[in-house]
N, C-alpha and C. Protein backbone atom coordinates (compact mmCIF):
# COMPACT_ATOMS: atom_id res chain seq x y z
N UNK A 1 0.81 -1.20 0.00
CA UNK A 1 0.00 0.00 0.00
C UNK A 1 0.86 1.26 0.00
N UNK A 2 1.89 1.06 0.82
CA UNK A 2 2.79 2.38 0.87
C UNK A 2 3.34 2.49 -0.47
N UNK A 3 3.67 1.34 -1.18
CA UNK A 3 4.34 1.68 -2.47
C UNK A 3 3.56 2.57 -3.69
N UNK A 4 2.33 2.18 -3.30
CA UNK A 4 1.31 2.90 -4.31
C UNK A 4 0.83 4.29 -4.35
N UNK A 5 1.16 4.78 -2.63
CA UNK A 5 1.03 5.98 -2.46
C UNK A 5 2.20 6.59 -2.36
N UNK A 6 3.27 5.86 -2.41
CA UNK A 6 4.49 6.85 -2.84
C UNK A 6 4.41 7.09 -4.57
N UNK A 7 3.96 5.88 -5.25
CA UNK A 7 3.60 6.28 -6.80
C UNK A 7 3.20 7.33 -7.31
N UNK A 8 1.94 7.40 -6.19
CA UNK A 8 1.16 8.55 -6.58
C UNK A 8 1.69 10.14 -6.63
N UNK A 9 2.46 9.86 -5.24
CA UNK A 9 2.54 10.91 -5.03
C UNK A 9 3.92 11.63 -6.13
N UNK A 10 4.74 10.82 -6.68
CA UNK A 10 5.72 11.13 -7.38
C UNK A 10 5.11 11.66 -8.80
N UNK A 11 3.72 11.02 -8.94
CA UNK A 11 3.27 11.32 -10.33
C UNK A 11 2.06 12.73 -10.22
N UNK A 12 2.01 13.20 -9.06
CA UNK A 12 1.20 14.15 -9.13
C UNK A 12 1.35 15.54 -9.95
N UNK A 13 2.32 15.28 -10.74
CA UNK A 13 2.96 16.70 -11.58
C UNK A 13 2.24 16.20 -12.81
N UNK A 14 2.46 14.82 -13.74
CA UNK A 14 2.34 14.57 -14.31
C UNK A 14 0.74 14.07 -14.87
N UNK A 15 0.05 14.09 -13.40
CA UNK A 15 -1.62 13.77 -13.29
C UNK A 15 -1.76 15.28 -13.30
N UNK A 16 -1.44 16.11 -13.16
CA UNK A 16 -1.80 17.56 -12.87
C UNK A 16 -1.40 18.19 -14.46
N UNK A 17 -0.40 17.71 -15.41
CA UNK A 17 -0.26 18.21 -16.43
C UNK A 17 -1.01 17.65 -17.57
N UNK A 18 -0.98 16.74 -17.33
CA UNK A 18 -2.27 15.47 -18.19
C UNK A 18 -3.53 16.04 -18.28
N UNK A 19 -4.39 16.62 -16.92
CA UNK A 19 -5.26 17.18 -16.92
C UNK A 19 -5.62 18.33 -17.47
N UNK A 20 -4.35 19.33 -17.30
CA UNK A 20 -4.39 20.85 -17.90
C UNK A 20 -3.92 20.04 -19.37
N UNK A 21 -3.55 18.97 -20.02
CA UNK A 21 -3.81 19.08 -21.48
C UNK A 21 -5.17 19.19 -22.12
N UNK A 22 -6.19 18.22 -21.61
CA UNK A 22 -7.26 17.58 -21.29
C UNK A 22 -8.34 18.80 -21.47
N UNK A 23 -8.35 19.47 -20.12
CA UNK A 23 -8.84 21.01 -20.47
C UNK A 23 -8.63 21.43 -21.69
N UNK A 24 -7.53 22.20 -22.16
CA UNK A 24 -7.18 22.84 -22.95
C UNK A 24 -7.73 21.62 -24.28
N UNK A 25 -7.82 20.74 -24.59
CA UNK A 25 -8.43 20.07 -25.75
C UNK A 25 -10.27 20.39 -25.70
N UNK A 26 -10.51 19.78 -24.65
CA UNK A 26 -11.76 20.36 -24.12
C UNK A 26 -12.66 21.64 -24.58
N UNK A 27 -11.39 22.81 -24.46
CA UNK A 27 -11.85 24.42 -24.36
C UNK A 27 -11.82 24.45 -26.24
N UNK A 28 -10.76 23.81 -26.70
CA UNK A 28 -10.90 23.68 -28.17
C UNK A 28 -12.06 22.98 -29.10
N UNK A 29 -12.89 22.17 -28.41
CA UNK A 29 -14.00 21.20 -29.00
C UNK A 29 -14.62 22.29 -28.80
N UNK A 30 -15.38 22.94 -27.32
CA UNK A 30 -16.11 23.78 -27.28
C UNK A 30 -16.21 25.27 -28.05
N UNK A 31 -14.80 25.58 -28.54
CA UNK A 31 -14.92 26.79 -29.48
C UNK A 31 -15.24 26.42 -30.92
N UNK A 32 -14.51 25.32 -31.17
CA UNK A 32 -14.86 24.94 -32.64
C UNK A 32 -16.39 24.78 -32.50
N UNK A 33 -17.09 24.11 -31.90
CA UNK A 33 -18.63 24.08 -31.58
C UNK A 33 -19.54 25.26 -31.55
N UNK A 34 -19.06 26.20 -30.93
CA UNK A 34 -19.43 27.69 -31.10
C UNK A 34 -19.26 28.72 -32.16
N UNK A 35 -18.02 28.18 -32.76
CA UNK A 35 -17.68 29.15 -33.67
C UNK A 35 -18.61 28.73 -35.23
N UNK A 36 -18.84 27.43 -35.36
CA UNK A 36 -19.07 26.50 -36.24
C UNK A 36 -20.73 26.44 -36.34
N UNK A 37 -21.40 26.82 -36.88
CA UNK A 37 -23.11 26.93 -37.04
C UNK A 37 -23.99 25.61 -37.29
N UNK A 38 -22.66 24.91 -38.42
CA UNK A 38 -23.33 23.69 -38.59
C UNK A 38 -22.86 22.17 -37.57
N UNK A 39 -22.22 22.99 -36.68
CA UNK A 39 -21.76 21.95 -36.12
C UNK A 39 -22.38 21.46 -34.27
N UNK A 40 -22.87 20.13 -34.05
CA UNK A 40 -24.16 20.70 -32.67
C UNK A 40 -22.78 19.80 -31.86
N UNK A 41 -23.08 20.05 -30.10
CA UNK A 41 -22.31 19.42 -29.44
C UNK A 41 -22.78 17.55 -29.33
N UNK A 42 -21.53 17.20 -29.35
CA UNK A 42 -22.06 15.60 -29.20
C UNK A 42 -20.37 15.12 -28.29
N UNK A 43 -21.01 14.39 -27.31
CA UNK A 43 -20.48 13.35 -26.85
C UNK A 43 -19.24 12.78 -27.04
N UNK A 44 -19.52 12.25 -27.64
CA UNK A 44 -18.35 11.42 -28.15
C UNK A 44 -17.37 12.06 -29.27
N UNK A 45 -17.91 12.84 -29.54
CA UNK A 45 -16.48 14.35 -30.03
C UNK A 45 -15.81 14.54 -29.30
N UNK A 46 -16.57 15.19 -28.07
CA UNK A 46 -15.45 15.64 -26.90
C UNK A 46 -14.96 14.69 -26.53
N UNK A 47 -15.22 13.57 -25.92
CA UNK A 47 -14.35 12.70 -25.55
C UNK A 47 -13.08 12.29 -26.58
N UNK A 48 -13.60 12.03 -27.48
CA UNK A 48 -12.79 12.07 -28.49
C UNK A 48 -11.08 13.02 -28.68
N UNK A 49 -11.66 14.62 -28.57
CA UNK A 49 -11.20 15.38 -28.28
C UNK A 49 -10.36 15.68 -26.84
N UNK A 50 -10.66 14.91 -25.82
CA UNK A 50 -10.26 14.92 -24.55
C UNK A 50 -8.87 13.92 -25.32
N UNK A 51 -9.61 12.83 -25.46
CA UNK A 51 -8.25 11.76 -25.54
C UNK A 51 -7.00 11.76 -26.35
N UNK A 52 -7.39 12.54 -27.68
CA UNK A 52 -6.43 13.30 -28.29
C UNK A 52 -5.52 13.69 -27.67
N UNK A 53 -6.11 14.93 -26.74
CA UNK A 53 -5.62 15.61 -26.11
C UNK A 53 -4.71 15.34 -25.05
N UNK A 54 -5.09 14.61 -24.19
CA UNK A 54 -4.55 13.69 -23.26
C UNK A 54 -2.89 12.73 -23.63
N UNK A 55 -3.22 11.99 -24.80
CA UNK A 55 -2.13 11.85 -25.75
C UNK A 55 -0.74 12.39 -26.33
N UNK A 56 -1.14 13.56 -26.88
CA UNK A 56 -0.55 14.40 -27.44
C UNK A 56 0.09 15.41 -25.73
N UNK A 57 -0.34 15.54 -24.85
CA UNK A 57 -0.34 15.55 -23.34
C UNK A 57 1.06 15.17 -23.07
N UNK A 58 1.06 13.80 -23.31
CA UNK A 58 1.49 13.13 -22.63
C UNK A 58 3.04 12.93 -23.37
N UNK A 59 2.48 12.64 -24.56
CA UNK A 59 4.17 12.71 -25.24
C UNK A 59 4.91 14.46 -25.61
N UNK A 60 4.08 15.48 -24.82
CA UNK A 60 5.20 16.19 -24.36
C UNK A 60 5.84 16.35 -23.34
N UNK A 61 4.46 15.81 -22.58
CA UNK A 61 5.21 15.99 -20.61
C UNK A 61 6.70 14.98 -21.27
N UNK A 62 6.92 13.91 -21.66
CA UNK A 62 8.22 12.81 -22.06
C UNK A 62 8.86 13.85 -22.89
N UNK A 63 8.92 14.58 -23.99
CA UNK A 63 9.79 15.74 -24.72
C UNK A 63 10.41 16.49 -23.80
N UNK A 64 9.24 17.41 -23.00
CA UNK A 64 10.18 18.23 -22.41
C UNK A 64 11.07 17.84 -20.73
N UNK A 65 10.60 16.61 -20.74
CA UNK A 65 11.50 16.14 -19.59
C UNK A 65 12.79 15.51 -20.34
N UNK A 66 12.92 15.39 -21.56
CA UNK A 66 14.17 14.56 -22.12
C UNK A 66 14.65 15.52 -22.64
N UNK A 67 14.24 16.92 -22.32
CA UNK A 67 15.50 18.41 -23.05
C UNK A 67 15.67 18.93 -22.08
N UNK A 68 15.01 18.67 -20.74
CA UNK A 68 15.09 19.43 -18.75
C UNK A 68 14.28 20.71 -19.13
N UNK A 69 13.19 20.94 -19.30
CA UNK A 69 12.65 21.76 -19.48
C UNK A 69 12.11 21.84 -17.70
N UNK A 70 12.29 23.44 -17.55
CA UNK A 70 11.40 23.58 -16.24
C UNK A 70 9.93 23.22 -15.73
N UNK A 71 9.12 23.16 -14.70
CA UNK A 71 7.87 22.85 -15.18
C UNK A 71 6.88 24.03 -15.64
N UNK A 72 6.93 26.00 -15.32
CA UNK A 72 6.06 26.26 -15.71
C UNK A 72 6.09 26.02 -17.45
N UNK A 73 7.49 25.98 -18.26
CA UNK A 73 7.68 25.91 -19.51
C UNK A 73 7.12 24.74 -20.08
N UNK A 74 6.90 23.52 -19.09
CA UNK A 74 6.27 22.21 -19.59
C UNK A 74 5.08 22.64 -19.29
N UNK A 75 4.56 22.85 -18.76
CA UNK A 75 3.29 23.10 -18.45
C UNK A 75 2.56 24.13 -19.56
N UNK A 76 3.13 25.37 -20.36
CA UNK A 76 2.48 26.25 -20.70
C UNK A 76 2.37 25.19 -22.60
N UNK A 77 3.79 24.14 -22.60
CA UNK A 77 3.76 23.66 -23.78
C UNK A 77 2.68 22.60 -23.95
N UNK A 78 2.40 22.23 -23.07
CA UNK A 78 1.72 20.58 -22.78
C UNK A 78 0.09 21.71 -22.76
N UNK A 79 0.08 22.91 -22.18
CA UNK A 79 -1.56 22.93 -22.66
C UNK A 79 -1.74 23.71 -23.89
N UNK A 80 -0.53 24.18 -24.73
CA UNK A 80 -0.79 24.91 -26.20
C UNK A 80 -1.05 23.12 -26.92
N UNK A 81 -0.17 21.92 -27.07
CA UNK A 81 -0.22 20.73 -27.58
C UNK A 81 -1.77 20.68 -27.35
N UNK A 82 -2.15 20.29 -25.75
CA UNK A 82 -3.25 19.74 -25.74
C UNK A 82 -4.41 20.40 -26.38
N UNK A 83 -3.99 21.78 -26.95
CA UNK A 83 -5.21 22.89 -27.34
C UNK A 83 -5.19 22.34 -28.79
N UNK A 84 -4.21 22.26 -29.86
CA UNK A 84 -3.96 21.69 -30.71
C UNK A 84 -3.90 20.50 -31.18
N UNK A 85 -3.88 19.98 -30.32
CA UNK A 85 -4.04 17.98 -30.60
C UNK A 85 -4.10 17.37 -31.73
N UNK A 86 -6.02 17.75 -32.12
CA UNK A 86 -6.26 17.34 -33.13
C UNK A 86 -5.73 17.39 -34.15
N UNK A 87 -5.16 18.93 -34.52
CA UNK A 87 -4.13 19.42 -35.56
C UNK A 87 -3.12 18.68 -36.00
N UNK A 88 -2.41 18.93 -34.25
CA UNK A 88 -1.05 17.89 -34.51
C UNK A 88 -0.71 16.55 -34.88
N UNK A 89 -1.52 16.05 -34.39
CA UNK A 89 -1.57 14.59 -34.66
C UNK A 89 -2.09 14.19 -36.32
N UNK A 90 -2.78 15.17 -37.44
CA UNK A 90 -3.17 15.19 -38.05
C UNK A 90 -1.74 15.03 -39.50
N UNK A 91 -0.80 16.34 -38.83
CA UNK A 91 0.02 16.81 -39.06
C UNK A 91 0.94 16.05 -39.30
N UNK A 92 1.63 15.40 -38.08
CA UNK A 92 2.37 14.16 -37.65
C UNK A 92 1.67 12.61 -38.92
N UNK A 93 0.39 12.40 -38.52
CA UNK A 93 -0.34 11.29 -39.65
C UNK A 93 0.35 11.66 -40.88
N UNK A 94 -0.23 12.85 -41.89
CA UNK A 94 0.43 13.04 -42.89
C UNK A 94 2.04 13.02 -43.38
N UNK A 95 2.63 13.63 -42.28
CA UNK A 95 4.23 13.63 -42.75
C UNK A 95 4.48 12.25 -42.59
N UNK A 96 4.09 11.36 -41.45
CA UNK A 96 4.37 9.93 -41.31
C UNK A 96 4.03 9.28 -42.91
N UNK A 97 2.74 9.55 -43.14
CA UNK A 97 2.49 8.89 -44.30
C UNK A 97 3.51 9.26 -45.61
N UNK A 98 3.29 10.10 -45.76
CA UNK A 98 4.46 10.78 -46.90
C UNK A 98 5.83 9.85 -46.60
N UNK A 99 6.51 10.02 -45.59
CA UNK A 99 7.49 9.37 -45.39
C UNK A 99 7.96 7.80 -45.76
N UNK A 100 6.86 6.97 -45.71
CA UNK A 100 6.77 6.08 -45.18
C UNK A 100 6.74 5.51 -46.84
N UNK A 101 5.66 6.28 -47.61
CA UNK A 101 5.49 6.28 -49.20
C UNK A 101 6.71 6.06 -49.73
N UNK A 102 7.59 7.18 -49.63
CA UNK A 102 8.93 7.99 -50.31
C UNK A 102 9.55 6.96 -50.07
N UNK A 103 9.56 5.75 -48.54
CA UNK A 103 10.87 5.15 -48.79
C UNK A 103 9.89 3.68 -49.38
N UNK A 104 8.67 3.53 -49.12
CA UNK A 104 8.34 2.48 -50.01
C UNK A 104 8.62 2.57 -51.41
N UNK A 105 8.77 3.51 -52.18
CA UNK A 105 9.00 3.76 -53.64
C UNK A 105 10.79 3.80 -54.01
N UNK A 106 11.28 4.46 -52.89
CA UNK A 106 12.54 4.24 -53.53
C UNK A 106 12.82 2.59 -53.17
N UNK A 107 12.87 1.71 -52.02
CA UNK A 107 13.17 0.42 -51.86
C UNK A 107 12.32 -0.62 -53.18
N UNK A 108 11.08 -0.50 -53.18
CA UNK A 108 10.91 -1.06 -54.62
C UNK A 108 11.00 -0.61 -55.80
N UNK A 109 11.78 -0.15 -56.45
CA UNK A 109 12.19 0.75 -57.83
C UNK A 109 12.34 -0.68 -58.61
């Protein structure tokens, strides 16, 4: 039991930055929703949008701990990511794909 609450307690930066991604994906479903006429709120968008978010979260809290980034600087990056998510990951999909093409075409020539 003690081991689990020492877990916890070591990860409370990282449950605390996870969350402020989370938000910040959150605050982004809800503007696109507002800004957007044809678009109504549903469910499983946001969640959707949460988990993105959460994601994309998470593999910066790991970035900026593997360059020693301070925490308010992780923190202000991990909730611009989590605001962007969807984007990024969109972003990331495409260049992956491209990439992935370019060397399938040169290896089978």
């Amino acid at each position: 039991m003690d081991d689990i609450l020492h877990w916890l307690k070591s990860q409370i930066g990282s449950i605390w930055l996870l969350s402020l991604a989370m938000l910040a994906g959150g605050v982004h479903y809800i503007n696109k929703v507002r800004r957007n006429k044809h678009l109504f709120f549903s469910w499983s968008e946001l969640i959707g949008e949460l988990l993105s978010a959460g994601l994309v979260g998470i593999a910066t809290i790991y970035l900026c701990r593997a360059v020693e980034l301070n925490t308010a600087w992780t923190g202000f990056l991990v909730a611009i990511a989590g605001h962007i998510s969807s984007r990024l990951l969109f972003i990331l999909d495409t260049r992956t794909e491209q990439v992935i093409t370019m060397a399938i075409r040169k290896w089978f020539k």
